[in-house]
C-alpha atoms as a PDB file:
ATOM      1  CA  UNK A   1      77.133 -11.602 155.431  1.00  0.00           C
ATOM      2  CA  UNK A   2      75.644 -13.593 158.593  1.00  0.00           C
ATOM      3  CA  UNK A   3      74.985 -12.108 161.779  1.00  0.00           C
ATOM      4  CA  UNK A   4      77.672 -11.865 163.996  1.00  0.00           C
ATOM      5  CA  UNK A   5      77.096 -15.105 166.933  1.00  0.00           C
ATOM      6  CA  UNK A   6      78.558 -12.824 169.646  1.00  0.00           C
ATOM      7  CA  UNK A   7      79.154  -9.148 170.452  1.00  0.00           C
ATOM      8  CA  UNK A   8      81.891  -7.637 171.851  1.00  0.00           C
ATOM      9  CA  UNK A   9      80.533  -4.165 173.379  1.00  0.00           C
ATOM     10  CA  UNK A  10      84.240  -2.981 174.349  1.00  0.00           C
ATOM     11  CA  UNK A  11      84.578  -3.750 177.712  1.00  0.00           C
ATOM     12  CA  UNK A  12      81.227  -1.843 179.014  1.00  0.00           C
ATOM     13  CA  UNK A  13      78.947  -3.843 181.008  1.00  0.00           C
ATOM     14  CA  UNK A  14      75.666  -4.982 178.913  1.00  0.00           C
ATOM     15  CA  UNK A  15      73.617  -6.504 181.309  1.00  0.00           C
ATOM     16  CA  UNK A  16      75.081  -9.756 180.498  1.00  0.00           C
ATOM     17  CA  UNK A  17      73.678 -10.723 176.998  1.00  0.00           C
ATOM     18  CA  UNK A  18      76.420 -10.335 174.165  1.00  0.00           C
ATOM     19  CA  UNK A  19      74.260 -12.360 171.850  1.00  0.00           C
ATOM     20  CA  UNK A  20      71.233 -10.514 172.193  1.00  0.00           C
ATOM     21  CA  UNK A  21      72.589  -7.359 172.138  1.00  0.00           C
ATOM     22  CA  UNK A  22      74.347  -8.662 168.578  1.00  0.00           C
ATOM     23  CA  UNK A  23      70.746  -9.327 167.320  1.00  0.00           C
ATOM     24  CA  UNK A  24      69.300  -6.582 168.502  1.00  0.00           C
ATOM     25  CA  UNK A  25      71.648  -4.134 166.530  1.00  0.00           C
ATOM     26  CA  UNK A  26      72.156  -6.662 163.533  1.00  0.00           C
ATOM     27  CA  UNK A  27      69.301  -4.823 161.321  1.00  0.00           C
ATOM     28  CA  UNK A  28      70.518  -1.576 161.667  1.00  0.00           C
ATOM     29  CA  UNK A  29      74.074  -2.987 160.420  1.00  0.00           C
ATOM     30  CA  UNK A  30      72.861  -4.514 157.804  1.00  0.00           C
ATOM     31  CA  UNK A  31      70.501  -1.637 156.352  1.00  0.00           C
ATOM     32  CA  UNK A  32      72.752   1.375 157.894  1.00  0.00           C
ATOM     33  CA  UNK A  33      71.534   4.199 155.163  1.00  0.00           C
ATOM     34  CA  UNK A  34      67.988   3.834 155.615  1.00  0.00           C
ATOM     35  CA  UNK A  35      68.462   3.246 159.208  1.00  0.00           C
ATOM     36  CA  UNK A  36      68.223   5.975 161.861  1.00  0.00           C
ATOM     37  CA  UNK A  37      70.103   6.423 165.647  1.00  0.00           C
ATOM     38  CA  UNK A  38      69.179   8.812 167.741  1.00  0.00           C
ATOM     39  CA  UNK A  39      70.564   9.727 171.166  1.00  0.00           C
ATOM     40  CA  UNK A  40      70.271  11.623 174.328  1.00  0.00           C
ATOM     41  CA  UNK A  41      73.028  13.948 175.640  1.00  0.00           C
ATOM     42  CA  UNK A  42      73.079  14.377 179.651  1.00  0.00           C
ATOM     43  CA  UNK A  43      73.383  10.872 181.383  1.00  0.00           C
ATOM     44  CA  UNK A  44      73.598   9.399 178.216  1.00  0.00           C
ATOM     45  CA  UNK A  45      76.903  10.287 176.099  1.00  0.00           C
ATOM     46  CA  UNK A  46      77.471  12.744 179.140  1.00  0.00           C
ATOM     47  CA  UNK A  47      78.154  11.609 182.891  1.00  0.00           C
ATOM     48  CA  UNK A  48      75.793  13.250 185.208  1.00  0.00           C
ATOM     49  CA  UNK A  49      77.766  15.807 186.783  1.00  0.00           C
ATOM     50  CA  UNK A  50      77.043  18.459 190.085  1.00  0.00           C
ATOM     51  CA  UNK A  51      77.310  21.548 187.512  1.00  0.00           C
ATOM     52  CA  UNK A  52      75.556  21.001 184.367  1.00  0.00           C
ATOM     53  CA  UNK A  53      77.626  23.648 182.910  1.00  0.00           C
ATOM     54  CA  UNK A  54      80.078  21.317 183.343  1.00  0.00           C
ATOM     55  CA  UNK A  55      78.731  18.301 181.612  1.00  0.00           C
ATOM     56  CA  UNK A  56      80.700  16.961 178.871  1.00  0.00           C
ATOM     57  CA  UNK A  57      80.644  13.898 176.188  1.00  0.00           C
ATOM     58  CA  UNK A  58      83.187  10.725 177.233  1.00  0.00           C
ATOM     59  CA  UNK A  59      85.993  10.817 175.124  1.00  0.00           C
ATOM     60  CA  UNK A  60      85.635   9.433 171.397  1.00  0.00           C
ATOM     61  CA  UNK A  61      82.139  10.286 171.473  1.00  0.00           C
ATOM     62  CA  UNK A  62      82.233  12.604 168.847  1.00  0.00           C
ATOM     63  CA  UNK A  63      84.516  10.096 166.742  1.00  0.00           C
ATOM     64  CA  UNK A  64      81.783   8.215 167.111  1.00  0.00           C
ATOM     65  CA  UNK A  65      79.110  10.247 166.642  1.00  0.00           C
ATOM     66  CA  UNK A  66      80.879  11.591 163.593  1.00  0.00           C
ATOM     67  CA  UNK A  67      81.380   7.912 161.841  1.00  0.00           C
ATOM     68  CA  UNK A  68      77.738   7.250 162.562  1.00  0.00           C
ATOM     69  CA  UNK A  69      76.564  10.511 160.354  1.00  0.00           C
ATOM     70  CA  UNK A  70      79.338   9.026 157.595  1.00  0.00           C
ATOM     71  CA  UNK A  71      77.009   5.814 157.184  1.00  0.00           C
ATOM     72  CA  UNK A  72      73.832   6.083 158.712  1.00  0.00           C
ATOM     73  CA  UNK A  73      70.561   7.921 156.662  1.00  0.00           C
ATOM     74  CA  UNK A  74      70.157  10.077 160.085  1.00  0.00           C
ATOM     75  CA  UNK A  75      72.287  10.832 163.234  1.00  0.00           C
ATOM     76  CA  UNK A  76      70.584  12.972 166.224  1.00  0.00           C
ATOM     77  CA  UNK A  77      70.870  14.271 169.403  1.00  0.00           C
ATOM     78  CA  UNK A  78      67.325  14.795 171.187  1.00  0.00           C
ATOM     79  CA  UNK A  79      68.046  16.764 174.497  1.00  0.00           C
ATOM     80  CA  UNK A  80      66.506  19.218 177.414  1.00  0.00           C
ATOM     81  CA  UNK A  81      69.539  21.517 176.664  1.00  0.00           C
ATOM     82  CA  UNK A  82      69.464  24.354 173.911  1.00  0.00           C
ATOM     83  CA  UNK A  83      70.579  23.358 170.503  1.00  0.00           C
ATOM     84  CA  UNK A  84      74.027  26.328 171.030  1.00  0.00           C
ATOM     85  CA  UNK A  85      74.745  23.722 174.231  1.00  0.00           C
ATOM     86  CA  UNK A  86      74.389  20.979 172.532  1.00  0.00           C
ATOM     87  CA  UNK A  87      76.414  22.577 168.988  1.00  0.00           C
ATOM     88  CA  UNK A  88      79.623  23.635 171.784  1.00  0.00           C
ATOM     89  CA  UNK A  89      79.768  20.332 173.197  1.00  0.00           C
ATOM     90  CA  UNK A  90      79.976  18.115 170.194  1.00  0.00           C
ATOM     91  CA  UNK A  91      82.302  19.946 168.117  1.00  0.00           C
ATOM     92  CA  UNK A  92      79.848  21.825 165.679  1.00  0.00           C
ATOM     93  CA  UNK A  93      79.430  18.592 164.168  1.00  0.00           C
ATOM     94  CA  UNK A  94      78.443  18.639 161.023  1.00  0.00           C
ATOM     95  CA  UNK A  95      75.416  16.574 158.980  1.00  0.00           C
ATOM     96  CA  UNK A  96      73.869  15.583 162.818  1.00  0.00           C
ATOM     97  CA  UNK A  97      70.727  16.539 164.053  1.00  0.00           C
ATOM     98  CA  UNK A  98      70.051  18.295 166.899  1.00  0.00           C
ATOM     99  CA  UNK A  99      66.852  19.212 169.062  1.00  0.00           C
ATOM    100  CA  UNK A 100      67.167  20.733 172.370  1.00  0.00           C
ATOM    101  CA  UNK A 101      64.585  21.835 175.000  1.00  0.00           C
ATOM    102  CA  UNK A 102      62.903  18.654 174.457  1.00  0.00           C
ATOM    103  CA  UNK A 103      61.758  19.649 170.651  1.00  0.00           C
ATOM    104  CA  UNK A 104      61.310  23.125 171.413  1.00  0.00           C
ATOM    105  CA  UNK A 105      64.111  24.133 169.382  1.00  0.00           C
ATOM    106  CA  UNK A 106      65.531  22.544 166.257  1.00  0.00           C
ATOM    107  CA  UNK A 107      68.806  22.828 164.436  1.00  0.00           C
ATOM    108  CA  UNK A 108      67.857  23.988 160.555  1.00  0.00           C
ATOM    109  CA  UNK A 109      70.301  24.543 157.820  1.00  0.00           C
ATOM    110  CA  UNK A 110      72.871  27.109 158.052  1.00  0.00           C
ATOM    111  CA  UNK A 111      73.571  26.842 161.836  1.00  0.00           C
ATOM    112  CA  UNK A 112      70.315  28.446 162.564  1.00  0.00           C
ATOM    113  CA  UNK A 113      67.942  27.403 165.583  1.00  0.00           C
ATOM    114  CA  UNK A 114      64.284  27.007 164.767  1.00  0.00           C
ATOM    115  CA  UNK A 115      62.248  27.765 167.335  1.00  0.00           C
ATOM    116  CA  UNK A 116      58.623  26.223 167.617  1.00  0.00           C
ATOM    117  CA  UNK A 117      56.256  29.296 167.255  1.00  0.00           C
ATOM    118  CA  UNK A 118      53.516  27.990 170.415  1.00  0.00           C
ATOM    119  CA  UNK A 119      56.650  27.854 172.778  1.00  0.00           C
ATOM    120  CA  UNK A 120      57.917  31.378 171.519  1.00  0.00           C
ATOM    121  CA  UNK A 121      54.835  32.885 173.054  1.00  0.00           C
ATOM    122  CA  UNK A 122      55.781  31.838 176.601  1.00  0.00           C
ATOM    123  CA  UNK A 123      59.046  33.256 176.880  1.00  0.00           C
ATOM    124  CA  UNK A 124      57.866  36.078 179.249  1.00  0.00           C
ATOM    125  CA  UNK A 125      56.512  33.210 181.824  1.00  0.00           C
ATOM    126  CA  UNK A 126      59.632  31.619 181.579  1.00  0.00           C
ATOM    127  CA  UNK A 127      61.535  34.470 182.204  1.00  0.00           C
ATOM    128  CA  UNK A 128      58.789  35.391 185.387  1.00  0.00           C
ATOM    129  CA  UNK A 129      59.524  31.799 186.443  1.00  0.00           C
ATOM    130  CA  UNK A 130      62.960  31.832 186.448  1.00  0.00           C
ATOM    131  CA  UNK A 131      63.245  35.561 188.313  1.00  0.00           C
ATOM    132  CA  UNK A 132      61.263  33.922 190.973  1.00  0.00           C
ATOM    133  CA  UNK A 133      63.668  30.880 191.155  1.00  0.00           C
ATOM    134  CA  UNK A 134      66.603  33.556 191.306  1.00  0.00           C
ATOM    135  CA  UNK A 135      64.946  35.174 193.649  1.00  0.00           C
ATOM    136  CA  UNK A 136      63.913  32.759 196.575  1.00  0.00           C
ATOM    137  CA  UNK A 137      65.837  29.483 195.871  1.00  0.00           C
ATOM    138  CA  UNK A 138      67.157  28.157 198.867  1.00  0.00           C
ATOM    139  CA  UNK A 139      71.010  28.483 199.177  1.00  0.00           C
ATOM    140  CA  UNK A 140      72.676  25.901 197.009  1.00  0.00           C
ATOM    141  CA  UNK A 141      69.869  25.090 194.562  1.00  0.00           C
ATOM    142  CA  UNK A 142      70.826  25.664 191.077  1.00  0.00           C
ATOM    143  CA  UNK A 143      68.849  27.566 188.717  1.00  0.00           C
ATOM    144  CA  UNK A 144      69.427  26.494 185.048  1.00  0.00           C
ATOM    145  CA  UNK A 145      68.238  29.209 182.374  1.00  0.00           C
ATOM    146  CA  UNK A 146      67.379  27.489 179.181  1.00  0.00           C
ATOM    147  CA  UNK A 147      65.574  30.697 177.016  1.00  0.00           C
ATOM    148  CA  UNK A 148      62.408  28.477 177.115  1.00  0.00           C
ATOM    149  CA  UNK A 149      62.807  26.519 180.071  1.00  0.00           C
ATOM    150  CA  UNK A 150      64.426  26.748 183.137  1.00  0.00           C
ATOM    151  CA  UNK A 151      65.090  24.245 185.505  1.00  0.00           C
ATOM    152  CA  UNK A 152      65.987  24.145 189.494  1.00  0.00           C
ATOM    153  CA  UNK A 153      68.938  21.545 190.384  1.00  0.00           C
ATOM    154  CA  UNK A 154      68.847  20.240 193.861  1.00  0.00           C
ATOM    155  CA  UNK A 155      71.652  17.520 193.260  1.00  0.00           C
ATOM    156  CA  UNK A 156      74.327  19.141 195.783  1.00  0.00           C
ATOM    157  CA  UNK A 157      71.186  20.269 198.061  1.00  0.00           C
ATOM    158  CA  UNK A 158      68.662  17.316 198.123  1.00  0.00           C
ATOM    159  CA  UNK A 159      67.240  18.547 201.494  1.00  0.00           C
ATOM    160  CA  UNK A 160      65.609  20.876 199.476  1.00  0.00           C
ATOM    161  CA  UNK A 161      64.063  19.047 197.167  1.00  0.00           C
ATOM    162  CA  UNK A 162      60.408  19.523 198.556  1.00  0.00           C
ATOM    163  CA  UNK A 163      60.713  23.224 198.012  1.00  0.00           C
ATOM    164  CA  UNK A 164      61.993  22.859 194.276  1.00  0.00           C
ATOM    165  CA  UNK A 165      58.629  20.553 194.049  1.00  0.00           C
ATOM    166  CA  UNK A 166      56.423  23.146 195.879  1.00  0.00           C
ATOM    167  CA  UNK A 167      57.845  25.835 194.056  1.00  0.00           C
ATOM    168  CA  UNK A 168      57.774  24.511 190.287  1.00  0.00           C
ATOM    169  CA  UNK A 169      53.930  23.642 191.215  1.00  0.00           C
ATOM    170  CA  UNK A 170      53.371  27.463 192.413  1.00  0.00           C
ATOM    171  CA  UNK A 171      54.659  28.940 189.234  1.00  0.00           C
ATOM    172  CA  UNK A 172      53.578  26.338 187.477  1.00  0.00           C
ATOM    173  CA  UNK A 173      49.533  27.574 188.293  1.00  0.00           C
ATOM    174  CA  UNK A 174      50.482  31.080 188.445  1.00  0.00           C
ATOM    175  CA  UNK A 175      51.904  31.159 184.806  1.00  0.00           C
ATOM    176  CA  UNK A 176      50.822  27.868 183.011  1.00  0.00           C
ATOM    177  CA  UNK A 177      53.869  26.939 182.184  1.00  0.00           C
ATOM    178  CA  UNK A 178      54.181  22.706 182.923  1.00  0.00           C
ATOM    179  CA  UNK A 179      56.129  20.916 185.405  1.00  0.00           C
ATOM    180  CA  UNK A 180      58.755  18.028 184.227  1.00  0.00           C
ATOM    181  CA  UNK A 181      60.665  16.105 187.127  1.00  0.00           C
ATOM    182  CA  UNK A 182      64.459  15.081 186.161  1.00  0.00           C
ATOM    183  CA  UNK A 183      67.947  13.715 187.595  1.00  0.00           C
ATOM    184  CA  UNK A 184      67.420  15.333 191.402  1.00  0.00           C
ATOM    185  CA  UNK A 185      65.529  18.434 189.203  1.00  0.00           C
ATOM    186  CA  UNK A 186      62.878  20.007 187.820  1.00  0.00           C
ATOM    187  CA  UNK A 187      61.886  21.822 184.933  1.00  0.00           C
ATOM    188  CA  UNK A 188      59.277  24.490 183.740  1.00  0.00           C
ATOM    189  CA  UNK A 189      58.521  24.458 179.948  1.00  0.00           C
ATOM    190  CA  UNK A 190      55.503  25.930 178.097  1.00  0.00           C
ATOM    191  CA  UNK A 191      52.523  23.480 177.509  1.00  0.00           C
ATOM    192  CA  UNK A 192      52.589  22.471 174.029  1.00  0.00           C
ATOM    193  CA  UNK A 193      53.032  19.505 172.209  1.00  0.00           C
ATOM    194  CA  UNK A 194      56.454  18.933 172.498  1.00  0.00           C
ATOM    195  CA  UNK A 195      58.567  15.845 173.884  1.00  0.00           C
ATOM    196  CA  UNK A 196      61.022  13.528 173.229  1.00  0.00           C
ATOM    197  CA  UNK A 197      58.358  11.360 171.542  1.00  0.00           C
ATOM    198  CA  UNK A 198      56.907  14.245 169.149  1.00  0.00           C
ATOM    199  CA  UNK A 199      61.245  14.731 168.105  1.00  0.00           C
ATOM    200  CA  UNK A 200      61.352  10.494 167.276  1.00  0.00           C
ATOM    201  CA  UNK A 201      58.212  10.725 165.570  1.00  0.00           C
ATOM    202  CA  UNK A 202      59.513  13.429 163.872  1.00  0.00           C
ATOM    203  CA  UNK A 203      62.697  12.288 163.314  1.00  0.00           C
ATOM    204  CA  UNK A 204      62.124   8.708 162.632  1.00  0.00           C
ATOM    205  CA  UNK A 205      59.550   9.402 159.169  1.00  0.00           C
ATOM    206  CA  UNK A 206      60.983   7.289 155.799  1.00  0.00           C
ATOM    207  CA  UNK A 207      63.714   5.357 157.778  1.00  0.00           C
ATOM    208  CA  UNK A 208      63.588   1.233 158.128  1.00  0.00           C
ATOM    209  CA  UNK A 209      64.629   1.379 161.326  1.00  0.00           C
ATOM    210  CA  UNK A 210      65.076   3.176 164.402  1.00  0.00           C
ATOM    211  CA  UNK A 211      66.762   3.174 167.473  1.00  0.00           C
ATOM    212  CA  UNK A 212      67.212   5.595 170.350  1.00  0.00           C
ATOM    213  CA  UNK A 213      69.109   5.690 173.618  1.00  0.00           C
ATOM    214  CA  UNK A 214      68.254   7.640 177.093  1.00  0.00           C
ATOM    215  CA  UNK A 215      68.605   7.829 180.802  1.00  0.00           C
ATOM    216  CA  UNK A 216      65.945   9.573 182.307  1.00  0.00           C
ATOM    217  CA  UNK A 217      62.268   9.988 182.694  1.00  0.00           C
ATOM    218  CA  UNK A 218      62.599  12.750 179.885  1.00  0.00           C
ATOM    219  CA  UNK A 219      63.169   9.616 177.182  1.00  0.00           C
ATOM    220  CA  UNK A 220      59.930   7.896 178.324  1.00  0.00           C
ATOM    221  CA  UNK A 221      57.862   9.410 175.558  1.00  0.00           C
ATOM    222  CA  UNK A 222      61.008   8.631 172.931  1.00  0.00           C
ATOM    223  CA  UNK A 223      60.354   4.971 174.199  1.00  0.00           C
ATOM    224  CA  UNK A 224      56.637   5.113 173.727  1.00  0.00           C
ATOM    225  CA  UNK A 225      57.523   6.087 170.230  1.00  0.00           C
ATOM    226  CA  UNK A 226      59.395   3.361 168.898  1.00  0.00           C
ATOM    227  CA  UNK A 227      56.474   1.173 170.332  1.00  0.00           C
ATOM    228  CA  UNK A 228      53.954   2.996 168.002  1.00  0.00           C
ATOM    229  CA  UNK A 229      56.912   2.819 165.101  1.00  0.00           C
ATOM    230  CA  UNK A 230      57.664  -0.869 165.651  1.00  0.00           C
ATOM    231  CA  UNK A 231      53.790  -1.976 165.983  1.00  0.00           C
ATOM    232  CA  UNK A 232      53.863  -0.032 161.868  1.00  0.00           C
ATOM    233  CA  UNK A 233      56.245  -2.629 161.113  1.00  0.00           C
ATOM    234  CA  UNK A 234      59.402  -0.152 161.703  1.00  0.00           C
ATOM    235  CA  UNK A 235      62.550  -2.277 163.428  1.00  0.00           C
ATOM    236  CA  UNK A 236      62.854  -0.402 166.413  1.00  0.00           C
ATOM    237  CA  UNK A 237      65.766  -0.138 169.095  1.00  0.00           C
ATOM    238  CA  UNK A 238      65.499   1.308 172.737  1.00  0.00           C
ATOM    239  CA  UNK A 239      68.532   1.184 174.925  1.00  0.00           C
ATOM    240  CA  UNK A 240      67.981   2.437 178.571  1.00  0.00           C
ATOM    241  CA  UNK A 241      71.376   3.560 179.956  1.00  0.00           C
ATOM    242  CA  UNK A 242      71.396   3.045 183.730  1.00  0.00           C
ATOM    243  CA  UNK A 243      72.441   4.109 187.088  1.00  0.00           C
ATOM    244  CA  UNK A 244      71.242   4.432 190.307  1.00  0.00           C
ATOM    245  CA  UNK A 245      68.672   7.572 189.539  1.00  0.00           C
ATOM    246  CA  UNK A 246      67.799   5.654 186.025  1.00  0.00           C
ATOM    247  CA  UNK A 247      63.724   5.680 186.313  1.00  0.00           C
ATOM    248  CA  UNK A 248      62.541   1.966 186.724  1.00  0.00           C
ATOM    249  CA  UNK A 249      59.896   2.440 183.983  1.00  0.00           C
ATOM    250  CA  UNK A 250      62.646   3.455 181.095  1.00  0.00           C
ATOM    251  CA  UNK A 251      64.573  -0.091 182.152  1.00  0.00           C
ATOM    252  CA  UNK A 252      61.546  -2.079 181.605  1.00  0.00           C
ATOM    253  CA  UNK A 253      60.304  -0.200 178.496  1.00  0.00           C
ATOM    254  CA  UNK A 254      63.939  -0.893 176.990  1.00  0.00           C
ATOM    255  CA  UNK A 255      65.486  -3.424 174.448  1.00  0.00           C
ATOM    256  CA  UNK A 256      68.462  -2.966 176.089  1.00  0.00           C
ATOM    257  CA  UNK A 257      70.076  -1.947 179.220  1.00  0.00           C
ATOM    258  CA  UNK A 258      73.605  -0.319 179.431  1.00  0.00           C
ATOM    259  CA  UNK A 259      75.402   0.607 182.214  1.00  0.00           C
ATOM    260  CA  UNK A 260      76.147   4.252 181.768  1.00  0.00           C
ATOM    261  CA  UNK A 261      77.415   6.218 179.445  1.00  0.00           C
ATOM    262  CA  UNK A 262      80.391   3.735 179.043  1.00  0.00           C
ATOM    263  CA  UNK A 263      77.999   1.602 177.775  1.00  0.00           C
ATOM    264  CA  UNK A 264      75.883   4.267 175.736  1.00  0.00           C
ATOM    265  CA  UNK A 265      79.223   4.611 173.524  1.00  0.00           C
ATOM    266  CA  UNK A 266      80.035   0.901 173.774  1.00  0.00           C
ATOM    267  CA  UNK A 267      76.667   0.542 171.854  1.00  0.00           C
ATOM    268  CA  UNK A 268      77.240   3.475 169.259  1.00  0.00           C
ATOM    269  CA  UNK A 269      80.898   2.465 168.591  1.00  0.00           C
ATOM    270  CA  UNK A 270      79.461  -1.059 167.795  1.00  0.00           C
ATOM    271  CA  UNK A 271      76.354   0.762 165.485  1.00  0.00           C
ATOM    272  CA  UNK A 272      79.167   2.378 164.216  1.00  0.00           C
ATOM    273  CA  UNK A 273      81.051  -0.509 162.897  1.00  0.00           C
END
């Protein structure tokens, strides 16, 4: 079988290369059961939205999603949103992979959620750090409780974004817990090694090839991954799906660049075959 001399992505906009984007998914085609795709959830299958209780995958996606665990070796989802989340919104699918809170938690057989030990022992700074967000948040901010994280949304309320920043930095030294910056957010996690990156890694051992596909500056370390994987000799795939908060380092660490999540399925329908 030759490699297709076009691409037809479905109508999404691909930053005008069919071709390229036809060799650049050609390998995992061609070798789908030793071949791994991983994905983001928020900004990536799921349009950014003012609630993020509201956030929820484009239509198909879990179609999709579903034929891609039917012939790849590995399917996952690597988000900042618990693993339960991430289980409601795509349908309890089963045979994917799922990591939420940035690796912090991992789905495990029988619909149980590992927990990484080192972040366990923070929970009670979290919770300290989230009472205080509660607590003196400016009217309209957003405060997101994750279990391990918790993150303050100024999206509807950007005037007060320098007070999210002052304040994540305040309980940041007075608990240790580590600062993350996000879509018109930011986050407070415990400092261990856990990222996007650590998941890939992770994720990506005994497969051929690899590919993974994110929005924000959350997916930089997935990125930096594949790097390491494809300098090993591992065929590696990064697809940046943009927008106008899209980080400008993610579009020029990318393969690829999407335009939204239209795109983001236009690509997985495509892996999909």
């Amino acid at each position: 079988m030759d490699a297709p001399d076009a691409f037809d992505a479905g109508g999404a906009q691909v930053e005008g290369f069919s071709a390229r984007v036809g060799e650049a998914i050609w390998p995992f085609l061609a070798a789908r059961k030793r071949a791994a795709v991983l994905t983001d959830f928020d900004g990536t299958l799921a349009p950014i939205v003012d609630d993020p209780d509201q956030a929820v995958a484009l239509p198909g996606t879990v179609e999709v999603l579903r034929r891609l665990v039917e012939r790849y070796g590995m399917v996952g989802v690597i988000s900042g949103r618990p693993v339960g989340y991430l289980r409601e919104r795509l349908s309890d699918l089963p045979g994917i992979r799922l990591a939420g809170l940035y690796g912090l938690e991992r789905s495990i057989a029988g619909g149980e959620v590992e927990v990484l030990p080192e972040a366990a022992r923070w929970q009670d700074a979290v919770d300290e750090a989230a009472a205080a967000a509660d607590s003196e948040a400016p009217a309209g901010v957003r405060v997101e409780r994750k279990g391990l994280a918790v993150t303050i949304h100024v999206r509807t309320v950007p005037q007060h974004a320098s007070w999210a920043g002052d304040f994540a930095a305040r309980q940041a030294a007075a608990t240790g817990l580590q600062v993350h910056p996000g879509r018109q957010s930011v986050e407070l996690r415990p400092p261990v090694d856990a990222d996007k990156g650590t998941v890939v890694a992770d994720l990506a051992a005994g497969w051929s090839a690899v590919c993974y596909l994110g929005d924000d500056h959350g997916d930089l370390p997935a990125f930096a991954c594949l790097a390491r994987l494809r300098r090993d000799g591992i065929t590696t795939l990064a697809v940046a799906v943009a927008s106008a908060e899209a980080p400008a380092e993610l579009l020029v660490a990318a393969d690829l660049v999407v335009d939204g999540p239209a795109g983001a399925l236009a690509i997985l329908k495509a892996l999909a075959g």
